[in-house]
N, C-alpha and C. Protein backbone atom coordinates (compact mmCIF):
# COMPACT_ATOMS: atom_id res chain seq x y z
N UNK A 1 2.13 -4.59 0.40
CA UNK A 1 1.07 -5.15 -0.40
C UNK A 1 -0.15 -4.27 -0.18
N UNK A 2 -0.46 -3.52 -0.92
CA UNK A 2 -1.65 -2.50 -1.18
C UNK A 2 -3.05 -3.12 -1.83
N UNK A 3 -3.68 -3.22 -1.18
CA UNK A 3 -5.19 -3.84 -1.74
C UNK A 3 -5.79 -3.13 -2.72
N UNK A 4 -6.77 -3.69 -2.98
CA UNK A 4 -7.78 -3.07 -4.32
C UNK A 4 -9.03 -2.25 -3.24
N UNK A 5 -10.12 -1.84 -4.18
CA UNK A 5 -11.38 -1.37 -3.81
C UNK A 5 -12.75 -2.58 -4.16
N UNK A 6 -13.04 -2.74 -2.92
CA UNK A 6 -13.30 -2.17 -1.89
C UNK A 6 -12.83 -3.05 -0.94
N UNK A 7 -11.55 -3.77 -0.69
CA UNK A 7 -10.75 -5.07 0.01
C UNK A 7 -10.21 -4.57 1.32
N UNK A 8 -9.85 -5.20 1.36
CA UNK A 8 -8.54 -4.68 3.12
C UNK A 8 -7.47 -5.08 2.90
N UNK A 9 -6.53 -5.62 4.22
CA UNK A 9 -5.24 -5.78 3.87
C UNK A 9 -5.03 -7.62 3.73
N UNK A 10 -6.68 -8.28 4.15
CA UNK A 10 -7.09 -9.51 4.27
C UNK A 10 -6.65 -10.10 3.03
N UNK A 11 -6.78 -9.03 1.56
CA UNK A 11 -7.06 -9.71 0.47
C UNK A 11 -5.90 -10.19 -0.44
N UNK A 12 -4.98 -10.09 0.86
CA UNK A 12 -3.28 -10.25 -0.04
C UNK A 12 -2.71 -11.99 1.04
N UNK A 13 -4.15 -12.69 1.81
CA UNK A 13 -3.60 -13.78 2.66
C UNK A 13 -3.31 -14.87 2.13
N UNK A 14 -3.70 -15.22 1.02
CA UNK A 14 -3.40 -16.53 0.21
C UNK A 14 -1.56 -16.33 -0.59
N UNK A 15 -1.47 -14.72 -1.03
CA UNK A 15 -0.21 -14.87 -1.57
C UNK A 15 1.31 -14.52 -0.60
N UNK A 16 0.57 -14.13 0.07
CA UNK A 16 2.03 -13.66 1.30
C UNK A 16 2.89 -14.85 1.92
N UNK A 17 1.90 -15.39 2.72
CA UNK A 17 2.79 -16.76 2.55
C UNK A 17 3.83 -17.77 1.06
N UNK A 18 3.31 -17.26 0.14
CA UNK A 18 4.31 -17.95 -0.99
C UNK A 18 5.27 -17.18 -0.97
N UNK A 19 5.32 -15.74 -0.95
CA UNK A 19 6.47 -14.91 -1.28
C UNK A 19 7.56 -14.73 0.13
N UNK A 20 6.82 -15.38 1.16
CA UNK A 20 7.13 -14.84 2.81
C UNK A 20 8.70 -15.59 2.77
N UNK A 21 9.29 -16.82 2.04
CA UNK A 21 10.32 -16.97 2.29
C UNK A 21 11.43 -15.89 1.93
N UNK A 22 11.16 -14.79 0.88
CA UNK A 22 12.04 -13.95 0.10
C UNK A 22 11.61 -12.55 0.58
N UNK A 23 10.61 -12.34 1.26
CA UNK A 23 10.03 -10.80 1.14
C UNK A 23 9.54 -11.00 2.60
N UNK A 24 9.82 -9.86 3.70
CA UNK A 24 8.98 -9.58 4.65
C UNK A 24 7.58 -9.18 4.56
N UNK A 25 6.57 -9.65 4.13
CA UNK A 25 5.13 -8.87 3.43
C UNK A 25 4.52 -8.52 5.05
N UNK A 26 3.96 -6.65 4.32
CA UNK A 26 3.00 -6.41 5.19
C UNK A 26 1.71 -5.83 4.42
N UNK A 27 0.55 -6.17 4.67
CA UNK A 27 -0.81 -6.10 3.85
C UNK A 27 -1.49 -5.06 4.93
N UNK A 28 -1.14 -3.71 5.21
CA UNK A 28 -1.81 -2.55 5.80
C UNK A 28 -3.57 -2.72 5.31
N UNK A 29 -4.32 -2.42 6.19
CA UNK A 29 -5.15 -1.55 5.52
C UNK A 29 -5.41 -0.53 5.20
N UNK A 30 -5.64 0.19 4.05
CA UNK A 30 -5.64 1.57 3.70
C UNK A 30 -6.38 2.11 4.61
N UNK A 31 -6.39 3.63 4.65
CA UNK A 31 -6.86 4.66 5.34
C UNK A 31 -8.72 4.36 4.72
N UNK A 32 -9.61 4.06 6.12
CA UNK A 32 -10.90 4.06 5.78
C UNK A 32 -11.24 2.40 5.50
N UNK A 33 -10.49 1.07 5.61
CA UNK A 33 -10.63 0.19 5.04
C UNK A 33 -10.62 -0.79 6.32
N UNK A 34 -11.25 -1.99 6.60
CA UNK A 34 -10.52 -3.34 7.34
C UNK A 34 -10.75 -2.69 9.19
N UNK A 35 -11.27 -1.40 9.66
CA UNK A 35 -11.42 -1.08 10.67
C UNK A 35 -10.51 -0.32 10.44
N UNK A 36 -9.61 0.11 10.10
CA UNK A 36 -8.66 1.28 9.67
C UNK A 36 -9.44 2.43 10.18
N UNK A 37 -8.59 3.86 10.40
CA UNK A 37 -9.06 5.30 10.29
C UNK A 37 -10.09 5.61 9.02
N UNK A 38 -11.25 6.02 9.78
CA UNK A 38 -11.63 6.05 8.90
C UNK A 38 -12.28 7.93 8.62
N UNK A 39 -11.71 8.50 8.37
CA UNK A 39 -12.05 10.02 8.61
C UNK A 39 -13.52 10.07 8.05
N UNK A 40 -14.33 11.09 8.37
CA UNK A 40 -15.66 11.13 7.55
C UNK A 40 -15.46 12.31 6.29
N UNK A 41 -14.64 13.13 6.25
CA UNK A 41 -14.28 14.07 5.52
C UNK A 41 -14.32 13.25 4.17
N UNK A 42 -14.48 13.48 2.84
CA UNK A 42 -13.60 12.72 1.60
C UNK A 42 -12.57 13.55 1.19
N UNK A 43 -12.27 14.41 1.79
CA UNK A 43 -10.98 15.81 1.74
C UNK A 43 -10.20 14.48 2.44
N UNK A 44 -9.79 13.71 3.46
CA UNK A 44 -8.60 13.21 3.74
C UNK A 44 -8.57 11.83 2.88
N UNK A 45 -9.15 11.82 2.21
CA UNK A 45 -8.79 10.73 1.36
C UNK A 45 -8.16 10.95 -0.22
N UNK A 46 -7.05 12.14 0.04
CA UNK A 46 -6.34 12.71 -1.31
C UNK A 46 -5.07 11.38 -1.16
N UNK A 47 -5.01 11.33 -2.67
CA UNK A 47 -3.69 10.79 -3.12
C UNK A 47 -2.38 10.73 -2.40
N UNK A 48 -2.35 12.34 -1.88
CA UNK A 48 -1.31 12.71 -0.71
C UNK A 48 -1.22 12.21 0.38
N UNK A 49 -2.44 12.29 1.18
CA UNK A 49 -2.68 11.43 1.88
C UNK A 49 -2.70 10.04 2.16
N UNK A 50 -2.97 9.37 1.05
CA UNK A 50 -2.90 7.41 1.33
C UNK A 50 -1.38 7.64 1.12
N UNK A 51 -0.87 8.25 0.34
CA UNK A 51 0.75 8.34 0.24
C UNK A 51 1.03 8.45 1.60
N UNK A 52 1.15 9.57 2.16
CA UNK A 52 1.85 9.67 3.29
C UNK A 52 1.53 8.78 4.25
N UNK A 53 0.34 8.19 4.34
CA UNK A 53 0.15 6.75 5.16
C UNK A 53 0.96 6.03 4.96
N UNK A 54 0.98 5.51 3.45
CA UNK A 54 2.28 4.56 3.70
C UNK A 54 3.51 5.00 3.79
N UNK A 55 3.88 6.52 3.64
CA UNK A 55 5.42 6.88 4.07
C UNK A 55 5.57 6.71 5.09
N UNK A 56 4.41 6.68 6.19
CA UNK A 56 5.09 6.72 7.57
C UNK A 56 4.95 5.58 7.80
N UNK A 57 4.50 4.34 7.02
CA UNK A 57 4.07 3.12 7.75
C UNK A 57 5.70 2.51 7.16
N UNK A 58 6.15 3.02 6.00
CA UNK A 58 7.72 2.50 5.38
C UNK A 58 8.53 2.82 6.43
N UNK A 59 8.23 4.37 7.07
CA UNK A 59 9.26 4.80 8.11
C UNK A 59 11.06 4.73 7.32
N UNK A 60 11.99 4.19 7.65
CA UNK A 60 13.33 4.06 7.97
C UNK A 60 13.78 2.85 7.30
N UNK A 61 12.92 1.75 6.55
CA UNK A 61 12.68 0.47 6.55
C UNK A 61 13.24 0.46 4.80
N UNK A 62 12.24 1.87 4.22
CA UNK A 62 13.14 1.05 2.69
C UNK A 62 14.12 1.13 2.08
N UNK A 63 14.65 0.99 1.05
CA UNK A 63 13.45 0.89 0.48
C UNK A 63 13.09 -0.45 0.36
N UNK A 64 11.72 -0.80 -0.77
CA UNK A 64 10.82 -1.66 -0.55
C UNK A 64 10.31 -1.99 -1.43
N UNK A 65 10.58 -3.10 -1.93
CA UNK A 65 9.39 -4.24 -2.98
C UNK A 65 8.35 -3.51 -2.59
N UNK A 66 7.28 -3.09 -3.44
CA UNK A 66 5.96 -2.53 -3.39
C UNK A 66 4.75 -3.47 -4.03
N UNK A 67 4.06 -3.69 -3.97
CA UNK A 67 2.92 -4.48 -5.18
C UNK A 67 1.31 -3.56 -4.79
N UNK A 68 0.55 -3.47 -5.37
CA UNK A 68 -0.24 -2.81 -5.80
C UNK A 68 -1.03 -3.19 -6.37
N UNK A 69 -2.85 -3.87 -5.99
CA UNK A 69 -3.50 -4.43 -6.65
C UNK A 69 -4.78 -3.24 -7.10
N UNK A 70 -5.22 -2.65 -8.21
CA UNK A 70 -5.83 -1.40 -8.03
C UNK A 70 -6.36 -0.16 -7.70
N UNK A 71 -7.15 -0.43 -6.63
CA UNK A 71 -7.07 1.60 -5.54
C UNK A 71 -5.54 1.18 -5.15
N UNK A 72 -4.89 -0.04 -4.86
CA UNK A 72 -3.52 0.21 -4.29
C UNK A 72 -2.51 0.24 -5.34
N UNK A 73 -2.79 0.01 -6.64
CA UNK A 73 -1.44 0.31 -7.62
C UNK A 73 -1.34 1.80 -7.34
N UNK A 74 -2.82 2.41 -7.75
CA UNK A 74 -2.40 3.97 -7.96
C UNK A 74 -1.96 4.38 -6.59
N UNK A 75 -2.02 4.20 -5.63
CA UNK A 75 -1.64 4.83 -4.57
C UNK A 75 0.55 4.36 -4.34
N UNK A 76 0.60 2.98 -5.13
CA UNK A 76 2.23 2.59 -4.94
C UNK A 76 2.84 3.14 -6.18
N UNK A 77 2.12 3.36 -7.29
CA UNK A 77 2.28 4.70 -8.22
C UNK A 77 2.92 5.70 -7.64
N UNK A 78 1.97 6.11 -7.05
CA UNK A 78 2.51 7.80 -6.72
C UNK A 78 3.43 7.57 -5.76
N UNK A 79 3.41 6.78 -4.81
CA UNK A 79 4.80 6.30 -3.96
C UNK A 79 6.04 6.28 -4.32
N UNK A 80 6.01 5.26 -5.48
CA UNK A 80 6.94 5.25 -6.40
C UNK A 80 7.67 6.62 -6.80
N UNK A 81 6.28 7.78 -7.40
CA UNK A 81 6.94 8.62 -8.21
C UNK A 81 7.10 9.47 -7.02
N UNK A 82 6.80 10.22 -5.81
CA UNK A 82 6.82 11.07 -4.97
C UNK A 82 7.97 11.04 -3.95
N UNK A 83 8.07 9.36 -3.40
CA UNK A 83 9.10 9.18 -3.11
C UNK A 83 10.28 8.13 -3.18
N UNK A 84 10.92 8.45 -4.37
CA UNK A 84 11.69 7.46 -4.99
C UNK A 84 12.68 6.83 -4.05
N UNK A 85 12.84 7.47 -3.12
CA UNK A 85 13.60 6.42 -1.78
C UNK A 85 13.15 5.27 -1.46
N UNK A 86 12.19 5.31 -1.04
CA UNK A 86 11.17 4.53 -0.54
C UNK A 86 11.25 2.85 -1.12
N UNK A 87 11.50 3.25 -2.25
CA UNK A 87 10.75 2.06 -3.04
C UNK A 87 11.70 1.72 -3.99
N UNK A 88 12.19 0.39 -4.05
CA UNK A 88 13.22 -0.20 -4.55
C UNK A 88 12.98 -0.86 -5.94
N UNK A 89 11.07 -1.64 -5.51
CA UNK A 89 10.83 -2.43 -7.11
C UNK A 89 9.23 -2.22 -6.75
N UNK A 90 8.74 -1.98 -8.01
CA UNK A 90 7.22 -1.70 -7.94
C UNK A 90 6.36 -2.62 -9.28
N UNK A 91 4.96 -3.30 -8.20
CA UNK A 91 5.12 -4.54 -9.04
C UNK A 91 3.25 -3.89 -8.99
N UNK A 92 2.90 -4.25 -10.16
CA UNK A 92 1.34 -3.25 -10.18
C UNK A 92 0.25 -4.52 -11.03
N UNK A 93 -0.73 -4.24 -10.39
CA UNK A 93 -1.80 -5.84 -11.02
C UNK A 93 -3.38 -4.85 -10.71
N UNK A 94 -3.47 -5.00 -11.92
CA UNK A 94 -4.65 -4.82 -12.73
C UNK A 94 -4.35 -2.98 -12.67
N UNK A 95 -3.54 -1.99 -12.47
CA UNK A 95 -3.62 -0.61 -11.93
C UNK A 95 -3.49 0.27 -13.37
């Protein structure tokens, strides 16, 4: 569960529990968000980058129901398209 701008991983707590009987949900905070890493550079905050955050946060695990609520559709976008292993069903709101 990928948050919007300018949210954390807080902003997915009302729906996780409904879906929690069918889906393991995890609501990361993005890179820079929620006390997250927050680099001062805006060079580490490429597309590639929030990607590969969540490749390593998927690890071995998917693939994976994805959802994506704006800065986080486009980032489960490119997940989707970069690494099609990964990701089993991709579900996108407002992106």
């Amino acid at each position: 569960m990928l948050h919007d701008f300018p949210e954390f991983g807080d902003a997915w707590e009302d729906l996780a529990p409904l879906v929690a009987h069918r889906f393991h949900c995890i609501a990361p905070n993005q890179r820079g968000y929620g006390g997250s890493f927050a680099p001062a550079n805006v060079r580490a905050y490429t597309f590639s980058n929030l990607i590969a955050d969540m490749t390593a946060l998927i690890g071995n695990v998917g693939p994976i129901t994805i959802i994506g609520h704006d800065w986080g559709a486009a980032v489960a976008y490119g997940l989707a398209m970069f690494q099609p292993n990964l990701v089993k069903r991709l579900i996108v709101v407002n992106g």
